[in-house]
Protein backbone atom coordinates (compact mmCIF):
# COMPACT_ATOMS: atom_id res chain seq x y z
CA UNK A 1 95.43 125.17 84.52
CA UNK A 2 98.05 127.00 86.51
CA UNK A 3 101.26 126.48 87.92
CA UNK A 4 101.47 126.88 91.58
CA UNK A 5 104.78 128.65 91.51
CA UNK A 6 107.96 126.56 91.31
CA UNK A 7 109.44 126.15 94.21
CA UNK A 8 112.87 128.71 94.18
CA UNK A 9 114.73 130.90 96.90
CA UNK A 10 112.07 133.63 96.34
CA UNK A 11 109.60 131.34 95.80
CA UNK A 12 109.36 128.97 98.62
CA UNK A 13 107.22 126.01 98.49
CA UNK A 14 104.03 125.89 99.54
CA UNK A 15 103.57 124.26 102.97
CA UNK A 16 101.48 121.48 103.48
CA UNK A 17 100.26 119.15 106.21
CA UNK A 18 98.16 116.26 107.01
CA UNK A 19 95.31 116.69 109.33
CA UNK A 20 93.04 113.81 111.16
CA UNK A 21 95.11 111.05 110.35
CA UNK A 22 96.25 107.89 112.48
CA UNK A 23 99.79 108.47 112.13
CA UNK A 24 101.70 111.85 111.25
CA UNK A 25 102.21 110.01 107.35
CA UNK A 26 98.73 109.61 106.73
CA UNK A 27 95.52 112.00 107.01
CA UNK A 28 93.32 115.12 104.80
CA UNK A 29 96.15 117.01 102.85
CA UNK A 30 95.70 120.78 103.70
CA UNK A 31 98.14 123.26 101.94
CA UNK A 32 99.36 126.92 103.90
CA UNK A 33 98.50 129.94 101.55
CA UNK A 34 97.36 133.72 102.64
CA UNK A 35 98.19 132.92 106.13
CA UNK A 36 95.13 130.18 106.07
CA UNK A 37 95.59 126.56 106.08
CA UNK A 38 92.57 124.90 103.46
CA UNK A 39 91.72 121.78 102.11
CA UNK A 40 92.55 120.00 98.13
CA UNK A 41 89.39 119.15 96.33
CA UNK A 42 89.95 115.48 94.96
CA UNK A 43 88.63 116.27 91.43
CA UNK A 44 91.25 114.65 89.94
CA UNK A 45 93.28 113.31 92.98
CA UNK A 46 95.19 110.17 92.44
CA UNK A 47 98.15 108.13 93.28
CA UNK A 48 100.87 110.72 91.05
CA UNK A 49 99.57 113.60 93.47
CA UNK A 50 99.83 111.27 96.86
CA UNK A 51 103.62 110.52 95.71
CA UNK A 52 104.29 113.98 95.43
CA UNK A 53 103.01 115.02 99.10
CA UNK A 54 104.54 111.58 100.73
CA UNK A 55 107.78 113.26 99.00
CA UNK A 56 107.44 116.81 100.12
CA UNK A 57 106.76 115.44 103.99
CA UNK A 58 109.17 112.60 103.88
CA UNK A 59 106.98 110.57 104.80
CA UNK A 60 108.34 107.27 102.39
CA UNK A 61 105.95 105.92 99.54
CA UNK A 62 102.38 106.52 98.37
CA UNK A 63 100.17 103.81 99.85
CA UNK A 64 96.33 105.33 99.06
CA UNK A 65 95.62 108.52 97.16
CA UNK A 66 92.20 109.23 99.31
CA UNK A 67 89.00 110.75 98.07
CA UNK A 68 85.76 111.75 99.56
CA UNK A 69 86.91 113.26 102.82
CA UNK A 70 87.67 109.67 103.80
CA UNK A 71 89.88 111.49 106.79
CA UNK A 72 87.07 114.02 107.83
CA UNK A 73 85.31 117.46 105.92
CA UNK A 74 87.75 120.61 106.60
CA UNK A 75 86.02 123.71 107.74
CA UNK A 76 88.58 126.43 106.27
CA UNK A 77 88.69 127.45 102.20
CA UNK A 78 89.51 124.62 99.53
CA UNK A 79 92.31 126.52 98.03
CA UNK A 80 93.36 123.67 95.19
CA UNK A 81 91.38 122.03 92.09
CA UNK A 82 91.94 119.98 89.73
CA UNK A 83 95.65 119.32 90.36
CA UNK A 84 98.26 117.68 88.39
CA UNK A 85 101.15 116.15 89.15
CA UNK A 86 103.45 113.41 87.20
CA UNK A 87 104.79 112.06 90.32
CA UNK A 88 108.47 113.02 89.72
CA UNK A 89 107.96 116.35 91.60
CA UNK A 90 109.77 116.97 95.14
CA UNK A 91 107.07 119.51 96.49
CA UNK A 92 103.50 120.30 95.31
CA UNK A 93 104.42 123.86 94.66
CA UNK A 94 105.81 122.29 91.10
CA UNK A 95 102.63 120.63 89.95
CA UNK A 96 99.90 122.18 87.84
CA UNK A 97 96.52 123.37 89.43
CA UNK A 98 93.33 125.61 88.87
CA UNK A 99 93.64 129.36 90.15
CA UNK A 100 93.90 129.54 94.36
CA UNK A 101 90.39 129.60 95.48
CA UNK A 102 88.51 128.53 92.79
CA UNK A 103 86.87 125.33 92.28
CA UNK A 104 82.94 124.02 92.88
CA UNK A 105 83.79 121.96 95.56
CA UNK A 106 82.52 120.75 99.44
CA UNK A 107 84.33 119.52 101.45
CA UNK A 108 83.24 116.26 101.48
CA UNK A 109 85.44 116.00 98.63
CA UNK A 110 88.91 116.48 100.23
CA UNK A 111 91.36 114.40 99.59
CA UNK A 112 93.38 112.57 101.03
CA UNK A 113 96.89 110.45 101.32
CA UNK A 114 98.20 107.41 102.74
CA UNK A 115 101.97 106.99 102.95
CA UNK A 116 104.51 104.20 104.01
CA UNK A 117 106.06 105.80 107.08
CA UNK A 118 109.19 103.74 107.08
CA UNK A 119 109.47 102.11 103.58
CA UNK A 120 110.18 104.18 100.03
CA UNK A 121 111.23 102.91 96.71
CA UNK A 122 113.27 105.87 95.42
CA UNK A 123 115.39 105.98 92.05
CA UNK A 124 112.37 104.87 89.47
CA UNK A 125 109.77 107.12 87.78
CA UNK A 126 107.70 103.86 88.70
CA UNK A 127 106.09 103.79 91.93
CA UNK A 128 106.73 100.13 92.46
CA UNK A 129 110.23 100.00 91.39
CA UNK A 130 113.07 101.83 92.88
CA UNK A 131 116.05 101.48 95.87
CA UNK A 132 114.46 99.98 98.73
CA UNK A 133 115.12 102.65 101.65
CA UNK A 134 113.90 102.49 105.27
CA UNK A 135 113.76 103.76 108.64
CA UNK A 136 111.93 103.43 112.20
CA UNK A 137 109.67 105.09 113.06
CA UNK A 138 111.32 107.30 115.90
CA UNK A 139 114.51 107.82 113.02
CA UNK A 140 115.01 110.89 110.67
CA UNK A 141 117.22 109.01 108.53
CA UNK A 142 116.42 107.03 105.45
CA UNK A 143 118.47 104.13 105.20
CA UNK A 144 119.98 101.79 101.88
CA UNK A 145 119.86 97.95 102.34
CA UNK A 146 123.45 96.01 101.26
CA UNK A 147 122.54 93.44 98.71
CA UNK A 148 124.94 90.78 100.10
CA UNK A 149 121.62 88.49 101.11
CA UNK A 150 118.82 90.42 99.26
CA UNK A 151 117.22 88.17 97.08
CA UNK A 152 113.56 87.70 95.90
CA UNK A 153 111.64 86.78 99.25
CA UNK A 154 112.97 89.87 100.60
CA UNK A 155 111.61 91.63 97.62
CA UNK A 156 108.34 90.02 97.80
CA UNK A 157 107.74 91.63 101.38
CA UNK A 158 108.91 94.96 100.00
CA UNK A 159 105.95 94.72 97.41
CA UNK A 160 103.38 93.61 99.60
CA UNK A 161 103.84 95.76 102.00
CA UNK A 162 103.97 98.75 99.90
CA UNK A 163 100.49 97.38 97.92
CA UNK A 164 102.52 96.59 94.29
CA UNK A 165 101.49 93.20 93.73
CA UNK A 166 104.50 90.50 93.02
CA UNK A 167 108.47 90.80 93.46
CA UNK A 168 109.68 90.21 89.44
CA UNK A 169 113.40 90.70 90.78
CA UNK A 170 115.20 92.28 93.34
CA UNK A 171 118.21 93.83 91.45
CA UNK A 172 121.05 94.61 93.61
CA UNK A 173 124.22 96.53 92.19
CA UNK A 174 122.27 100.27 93.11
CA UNK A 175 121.03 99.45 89.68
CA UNK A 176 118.33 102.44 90.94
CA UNK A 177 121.48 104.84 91.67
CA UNK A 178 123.17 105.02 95.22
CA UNK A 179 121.79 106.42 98.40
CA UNK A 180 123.51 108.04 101.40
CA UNK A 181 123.94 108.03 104.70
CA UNK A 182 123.70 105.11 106.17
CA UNK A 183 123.42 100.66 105.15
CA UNK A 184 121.97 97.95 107.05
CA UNK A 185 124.14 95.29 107.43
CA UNK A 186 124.43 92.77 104.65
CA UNK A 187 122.46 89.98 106.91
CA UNK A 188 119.13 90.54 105.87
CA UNK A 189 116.57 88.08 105.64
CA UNK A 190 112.63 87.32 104.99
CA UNK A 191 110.97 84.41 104.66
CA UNK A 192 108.52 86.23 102.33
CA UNK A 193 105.29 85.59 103.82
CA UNK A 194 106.01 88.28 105.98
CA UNK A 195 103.30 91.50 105.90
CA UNK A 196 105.98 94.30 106.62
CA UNK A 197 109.52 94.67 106.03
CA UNK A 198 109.90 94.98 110.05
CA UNK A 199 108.95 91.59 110.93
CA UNK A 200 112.01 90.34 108.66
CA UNK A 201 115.55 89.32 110.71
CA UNK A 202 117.60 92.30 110.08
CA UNK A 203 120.88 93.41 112.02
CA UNK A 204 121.54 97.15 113.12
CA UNK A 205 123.46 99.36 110.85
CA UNK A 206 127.34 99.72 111.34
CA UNK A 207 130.58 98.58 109.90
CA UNK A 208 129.82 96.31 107.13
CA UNK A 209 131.73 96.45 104.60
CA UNK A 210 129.24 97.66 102.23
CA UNK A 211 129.24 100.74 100.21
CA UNK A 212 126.60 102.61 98.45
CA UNK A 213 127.30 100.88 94.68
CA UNK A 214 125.83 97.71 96.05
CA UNK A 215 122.25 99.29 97.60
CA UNK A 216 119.37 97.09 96.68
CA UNK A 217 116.60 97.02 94.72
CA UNK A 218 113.26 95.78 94.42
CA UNK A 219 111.04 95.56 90.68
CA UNK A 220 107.12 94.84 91.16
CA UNK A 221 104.33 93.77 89.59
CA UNK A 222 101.53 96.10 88.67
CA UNK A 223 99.33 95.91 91.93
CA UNK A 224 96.17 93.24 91.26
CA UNK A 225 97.32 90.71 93.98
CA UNK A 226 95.54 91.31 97.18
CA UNK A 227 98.00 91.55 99.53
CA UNK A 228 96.14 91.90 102.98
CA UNK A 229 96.97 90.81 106.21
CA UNK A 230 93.38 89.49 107.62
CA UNK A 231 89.17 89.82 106.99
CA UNK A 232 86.39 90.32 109.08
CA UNK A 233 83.04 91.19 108.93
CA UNK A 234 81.32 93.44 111.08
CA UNK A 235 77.97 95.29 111.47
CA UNK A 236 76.12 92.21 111.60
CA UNK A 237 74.46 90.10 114.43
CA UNK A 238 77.60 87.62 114.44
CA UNK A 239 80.73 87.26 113.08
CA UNK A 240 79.93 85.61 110.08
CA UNK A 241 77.80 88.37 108.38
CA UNK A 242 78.74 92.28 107.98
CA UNK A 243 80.49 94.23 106.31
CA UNK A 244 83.34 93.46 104.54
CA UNK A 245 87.05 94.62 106.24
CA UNK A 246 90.33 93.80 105.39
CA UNK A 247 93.68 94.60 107.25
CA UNK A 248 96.26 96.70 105.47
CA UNK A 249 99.40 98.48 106.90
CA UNK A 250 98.16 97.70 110.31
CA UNK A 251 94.97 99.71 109.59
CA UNK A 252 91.14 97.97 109.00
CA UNK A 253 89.31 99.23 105.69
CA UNK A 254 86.42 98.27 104.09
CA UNK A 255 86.20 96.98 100.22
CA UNK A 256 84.27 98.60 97.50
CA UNK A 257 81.35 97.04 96.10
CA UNK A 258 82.06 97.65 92.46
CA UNK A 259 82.03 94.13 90.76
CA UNK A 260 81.28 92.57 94.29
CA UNK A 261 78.87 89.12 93.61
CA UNK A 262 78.12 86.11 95.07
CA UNK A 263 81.87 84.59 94.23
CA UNK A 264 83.54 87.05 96.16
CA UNK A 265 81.78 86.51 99.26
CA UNK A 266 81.89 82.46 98.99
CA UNK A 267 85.67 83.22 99.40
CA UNK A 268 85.55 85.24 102.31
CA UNK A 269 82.78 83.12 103.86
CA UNK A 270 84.98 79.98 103.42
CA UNK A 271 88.14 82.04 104.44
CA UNK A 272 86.61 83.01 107.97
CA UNK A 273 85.24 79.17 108.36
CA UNK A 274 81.29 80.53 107.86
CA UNK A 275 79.96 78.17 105.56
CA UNK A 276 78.97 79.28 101.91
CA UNK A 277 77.42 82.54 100.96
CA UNK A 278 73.81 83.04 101.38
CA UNK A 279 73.61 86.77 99.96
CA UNK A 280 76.21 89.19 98.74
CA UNK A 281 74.62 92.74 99.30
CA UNK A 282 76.19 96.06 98.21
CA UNK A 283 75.99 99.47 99.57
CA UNK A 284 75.32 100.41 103.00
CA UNK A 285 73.18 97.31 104.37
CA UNK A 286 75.44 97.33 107.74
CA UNK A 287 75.27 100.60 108.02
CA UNK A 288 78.22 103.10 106.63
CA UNK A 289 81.88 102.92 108.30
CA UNK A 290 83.84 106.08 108.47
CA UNK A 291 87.45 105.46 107.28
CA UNK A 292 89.34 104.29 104.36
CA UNK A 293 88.20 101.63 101.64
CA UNK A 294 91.33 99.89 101.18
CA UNK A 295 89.96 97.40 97.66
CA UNK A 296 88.64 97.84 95.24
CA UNK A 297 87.55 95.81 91.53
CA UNK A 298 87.72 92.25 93.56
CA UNK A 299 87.23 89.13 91.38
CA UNK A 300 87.48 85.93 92.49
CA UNK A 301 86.35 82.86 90.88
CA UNK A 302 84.79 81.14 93.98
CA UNK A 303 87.34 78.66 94.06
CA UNK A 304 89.79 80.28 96.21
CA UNK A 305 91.32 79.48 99.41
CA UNK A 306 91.68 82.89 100.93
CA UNK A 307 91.01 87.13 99.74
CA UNK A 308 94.46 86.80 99.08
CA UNK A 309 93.91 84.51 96.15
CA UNK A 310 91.69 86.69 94.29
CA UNK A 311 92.64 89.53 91.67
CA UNK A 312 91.34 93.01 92.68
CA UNK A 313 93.00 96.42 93.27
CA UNK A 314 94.36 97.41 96.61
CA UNK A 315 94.47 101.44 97.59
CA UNK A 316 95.14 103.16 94.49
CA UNK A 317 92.18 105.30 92.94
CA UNK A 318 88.66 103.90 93.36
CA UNK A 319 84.97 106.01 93.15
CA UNK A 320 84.05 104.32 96.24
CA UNK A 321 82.32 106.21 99.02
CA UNK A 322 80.86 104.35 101.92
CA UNK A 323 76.98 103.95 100.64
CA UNK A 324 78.96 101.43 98.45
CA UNK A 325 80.62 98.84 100.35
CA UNK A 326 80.92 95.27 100.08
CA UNK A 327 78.91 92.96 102.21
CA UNK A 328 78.38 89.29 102.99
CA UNK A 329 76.14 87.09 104.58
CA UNK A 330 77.19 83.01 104.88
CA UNK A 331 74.92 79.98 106.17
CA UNK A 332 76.85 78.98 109.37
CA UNK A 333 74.88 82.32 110.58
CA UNK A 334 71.79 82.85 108.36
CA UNK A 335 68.85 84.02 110.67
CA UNK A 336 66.80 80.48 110.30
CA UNK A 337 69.98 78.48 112.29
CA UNK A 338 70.49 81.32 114.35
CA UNK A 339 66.98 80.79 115.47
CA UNK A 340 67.51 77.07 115.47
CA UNK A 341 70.71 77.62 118.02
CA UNK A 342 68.77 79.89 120.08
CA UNK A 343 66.24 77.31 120.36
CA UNK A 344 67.98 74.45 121.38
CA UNK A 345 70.40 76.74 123.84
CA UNK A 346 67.01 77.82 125.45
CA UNK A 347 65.69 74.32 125.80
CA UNK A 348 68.82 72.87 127.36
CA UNK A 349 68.44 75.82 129.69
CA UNK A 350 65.70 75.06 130.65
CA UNK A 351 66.65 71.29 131.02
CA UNK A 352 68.74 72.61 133.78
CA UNK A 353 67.01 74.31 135.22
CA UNK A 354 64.75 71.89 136.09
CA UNK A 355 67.33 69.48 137.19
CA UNK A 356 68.55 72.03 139.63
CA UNK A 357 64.96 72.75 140.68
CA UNK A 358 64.83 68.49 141.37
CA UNK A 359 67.97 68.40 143.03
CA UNK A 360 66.80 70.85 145.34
């Protein structure tokens, strides 16, 4: 292991991108070296590494760390292996690596990042605690929130949204040390069921009274809540057998099938109003969906109301590639009642038919 070079004035950073991604924050990390842009090999590639290129592109927190060319296979060299970052760096030219060029790699093992483009916790080694900062998305600037009306629902939506499980507190005070530039106004609220910070009531920035010694904060739980926005299946003949995919940061993903059983799909059956679960199958019975598996680890006791309910880890590091996702298959659709429906819908059909045939 090797240090890339630490960034300095005659050592510039290496320059990085992301390639094939749905937004400019997210997509295959490639790094700029001998005039060629290549490709990271994920051996080793986790969430540390992710924060470190969200913070070199500004592009707010870590959401994913990506493996398995889950954004597409790069056709130039893999120039990085087995790299190592604590997470604390501000550019990826101050993490350790193998020597440029070598590794035993394809490229169907780049990797890959997911980052909040308008949400960071900054001021914490920990990626789930920090000073809550945002921006839009057509803004440059990161801005601090006032603590005035910060309180623990506003917290909550800071967590979820960011994939860090519960708010514990929401510390005010710049207990994570003071920003710059500029503070939202002081009237800030969330009901806390919200999905994303933006759907909370917020006023534009200006003269509040505020300074940067009251900036707030936000403390999470260690991400096994499953905070996702909606399921569906698809893949399947109806709605109510497919693959499993869950909406995250306005983005559909599929779950990993490691631990998936029978329980797990009873919950998502009942969730989607499908009846009970018939079968639970893993791996690529639906056939295999290009893009990113958002869960992981998913246990639910059957009892649940919702996903939601369940314990399981969301983004983060998984093994996962797409030969093993999570399926389902509930009663309200099993092929015997489809057959029945079909059945019935043909004899009424025909019922008409003949009425019409009568009639005229």
């Amino acid at each position: 292991m090797t240090s890339l070079g630490v960034a300095s004035d005659s050592e510039p950073a290496a320059e990085i991108r992301l390639e094939r991604g749905p937004h400019r924050c997210s997509g295959r990390v490639e790094v700029f070296y001998r005039h060629f842009w290549g490709t990271i090999c994920d051996n080793g590639w986790g969430i540390e590494e992710a924060r470190v290129v969200c913070q070199q592109l500004g592009c707010g927190a870590a959401i994913s760390a990506e493996r398995g060319a889950q954004f597409g296979r790069g056709d130039k060299p893999i120039w990085l292996d087995d790299l190592r970052c604590k997470g604390t760096e501000s550019v990826l030219s101050q993490c350790s690596a193998s020597d440029w060029g070598e590794n035993n790699c394809t490229h169907g093992q780049d990797a890959g990042v997911v980052c909040s483009d308008t949400l960071r916790l900054v001021g914490s080694p920990n990626r789930c605690s920090g000073r809550v900062e945002i921006r839009t998305p057509s803004d440059t600037e990161w801005k601090t929130i006032c603590d005035h009306t910060w309180d623990k629902k506003d917290a909550e939506v800071v967590c979820k949204q960011l994939g860090c499980g519960k708010a514990t507190s929401a510390p005010g005070g710049a207990q994570f040390g003071q920003g710059s530039g500029s503070i939202l106004l002081d009237d800030f609220h969330c009901d806390g069921t919200e999905d994303d910070i933006a759907q909370c009531k917020v006023h534009a920035e200006g003269n509040n009274g505020c300074h940067h010694g009251q900036d707030a904060g936000v403390v999470c739980s260690d991400p096994s809540t499953i905070n996702v926005a909606a399921v569906r299946l698809t893949g399947g003949a109806n709605s109510c057998a497919g693959k499993v995919e869950v909406l995250y940061q306005r983005q559909w993903g599929t779950v990993c099938s490691d631990g998936w059983n029978l329980q797990d799909a009873s919950v998502v059956c009942k969730q989607l109003g499908c009846g009970t679960a018939l079968k639970a199958p893993q791996g690529a019975h639906f056939g295999e969906r290009p893009g990113l598996i958002w869960l992981s680890n998913v246990t639910c006791t059957g009892t649940e109301k919702s996903l939601q309910d369940c314990k399981g880890s969301l983004t983060g590091e998984h093994q996962c590639g797409h030969s093993e996702e999570a399926n389902v298959m509930c009663t309200a659709y099993s092929p015997s009642n489809t057959s029945t429906r079909f059945r019935a819908s043909s004899m009424v059909f025909a019922i008409v038919l003949l009425v019409l045939w009568v009639i005229l």
